[in-house]
Protein backbone atom coordinates (compact mmCIF):
# COMPACT_ATOMS: atom_id res chain seq x y z
CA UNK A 1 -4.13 1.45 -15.79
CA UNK A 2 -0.96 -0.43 -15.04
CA UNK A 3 1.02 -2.21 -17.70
CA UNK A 4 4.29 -4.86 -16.68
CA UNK A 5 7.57 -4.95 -18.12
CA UNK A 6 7.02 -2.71 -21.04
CA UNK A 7 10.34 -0.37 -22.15
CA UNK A 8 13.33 -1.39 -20.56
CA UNK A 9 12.97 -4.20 -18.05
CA UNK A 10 10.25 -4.35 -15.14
CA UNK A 11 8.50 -2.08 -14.56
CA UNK A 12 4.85 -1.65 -13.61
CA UNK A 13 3.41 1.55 -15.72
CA UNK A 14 0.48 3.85 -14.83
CA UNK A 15 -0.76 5.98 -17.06
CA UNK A 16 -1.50 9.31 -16.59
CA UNK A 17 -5.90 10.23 -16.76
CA UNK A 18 -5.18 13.75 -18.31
CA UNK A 19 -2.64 12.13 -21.03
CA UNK A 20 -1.43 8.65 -22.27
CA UNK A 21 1.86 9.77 -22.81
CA UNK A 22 2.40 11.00 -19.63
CA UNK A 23 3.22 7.84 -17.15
CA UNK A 24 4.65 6.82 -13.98
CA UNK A 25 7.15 3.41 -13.69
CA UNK A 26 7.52 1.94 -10.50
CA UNK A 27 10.48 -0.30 -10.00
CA UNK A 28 12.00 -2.50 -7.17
CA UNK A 29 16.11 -2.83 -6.33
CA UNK A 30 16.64 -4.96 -3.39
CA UNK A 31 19.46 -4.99 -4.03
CA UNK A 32 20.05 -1.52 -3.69
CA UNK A 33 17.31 -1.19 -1.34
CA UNK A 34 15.42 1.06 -2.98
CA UNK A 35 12.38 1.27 -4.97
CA UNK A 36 12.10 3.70 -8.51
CA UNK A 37 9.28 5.79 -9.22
CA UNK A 38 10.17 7.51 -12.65
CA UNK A 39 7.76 10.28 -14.47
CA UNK A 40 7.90 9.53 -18.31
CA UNK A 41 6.79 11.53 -21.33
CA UNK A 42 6.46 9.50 -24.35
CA UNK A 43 9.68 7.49 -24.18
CA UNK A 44 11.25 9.74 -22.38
CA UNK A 45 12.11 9.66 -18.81
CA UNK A 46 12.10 13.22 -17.50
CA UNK A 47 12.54 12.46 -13.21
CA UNK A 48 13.48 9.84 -10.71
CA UNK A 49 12.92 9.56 -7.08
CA UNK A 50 14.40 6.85 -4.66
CA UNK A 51 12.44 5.90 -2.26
CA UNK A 52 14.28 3.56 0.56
CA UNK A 53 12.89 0.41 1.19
CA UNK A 54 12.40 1.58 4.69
CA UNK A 55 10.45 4.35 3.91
CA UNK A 56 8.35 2.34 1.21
CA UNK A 57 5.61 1.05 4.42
CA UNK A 58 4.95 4.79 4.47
CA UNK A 59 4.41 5.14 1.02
CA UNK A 60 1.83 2.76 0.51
CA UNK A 61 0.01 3.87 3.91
CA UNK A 62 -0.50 6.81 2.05
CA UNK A 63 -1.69 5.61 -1.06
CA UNK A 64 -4.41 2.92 0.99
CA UNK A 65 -5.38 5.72 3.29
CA UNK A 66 -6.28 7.74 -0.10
CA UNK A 67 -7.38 4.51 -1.43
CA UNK A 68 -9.79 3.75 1.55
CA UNK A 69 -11.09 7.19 1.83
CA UNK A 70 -12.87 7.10 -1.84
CA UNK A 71 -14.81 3.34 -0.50
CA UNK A 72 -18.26 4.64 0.75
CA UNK A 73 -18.89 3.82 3.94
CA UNK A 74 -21.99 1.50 4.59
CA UNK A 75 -25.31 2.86 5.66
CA UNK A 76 -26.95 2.45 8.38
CA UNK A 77 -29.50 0.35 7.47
CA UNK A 78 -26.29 -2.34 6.33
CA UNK A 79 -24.86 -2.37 9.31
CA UNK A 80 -27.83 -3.55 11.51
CA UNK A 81 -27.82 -6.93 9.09
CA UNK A 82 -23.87 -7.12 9.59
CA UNK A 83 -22.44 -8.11 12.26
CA UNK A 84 -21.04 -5.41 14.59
CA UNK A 85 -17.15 -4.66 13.47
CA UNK A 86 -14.91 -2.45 12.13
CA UNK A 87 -15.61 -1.33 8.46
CA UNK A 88 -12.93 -2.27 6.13
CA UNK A 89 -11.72 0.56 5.41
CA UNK A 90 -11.09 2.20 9.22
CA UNK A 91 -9.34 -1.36 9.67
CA UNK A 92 -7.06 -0.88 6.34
CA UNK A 93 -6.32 3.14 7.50
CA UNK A 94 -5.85 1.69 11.41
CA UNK A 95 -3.19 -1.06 9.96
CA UNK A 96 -1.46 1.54 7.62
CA UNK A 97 -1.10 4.19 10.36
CA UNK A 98 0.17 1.68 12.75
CA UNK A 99 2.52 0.73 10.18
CA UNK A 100 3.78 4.31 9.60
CA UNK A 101 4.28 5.14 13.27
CA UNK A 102 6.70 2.13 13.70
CA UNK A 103 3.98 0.51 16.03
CA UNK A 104 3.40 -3.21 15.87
CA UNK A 105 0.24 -4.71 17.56
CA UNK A 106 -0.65 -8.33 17.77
């Protein structure tokens, strides 16, 4: 579950499944160019890692492609009443992977 702006500034919190008092804080600098994932026990922040904004495409590739691999796919019998295309999530892991290899397609 994500939470906004709670405990010093904004911040988008997800809490941990095993524990509610262990959480993750994302945070965006454009300024600096980086964004700030921080690992938090209670109130206390116990690591940080920068990711560069230019690295941050990468980033979320991975999370859709993990994100797209727990959608079922649709059965058979679903696709003869659809029309024929890619499923949504082979066109969501095809757009992320293009994304992380630096290749553009129109």
């Amino acid at each position: 579950m994500a939470e906004v702006g709670l405990l010093y500034g904004d911040r988008v919190w997800f809490t941990d499944a095993r524990s509610p008092f262990r959480r993750l804080a994302v945070s965006s600098h454009p300024e600096s160019g980086v964004v700030i994932l921080s690992l938090w026990t209670g109130d206390t922040c116990t690591g940080t890692f920068r990711v560069p904004i230019a690295d941050a495409a990468g980033l979320i590739a991975t999370l859709a492609d993990g994100m797209a691999q727990s959608v079922p796919r649709a059965s058979a019998q679903t696709l003869v009443a659809e029309p024929l295309r890619p499923a949504w999530r082979d066109r969501v892991s095809r757009y992320f992977t293009r994304i992380r290899g630096g290749v553009t397609q129109s």
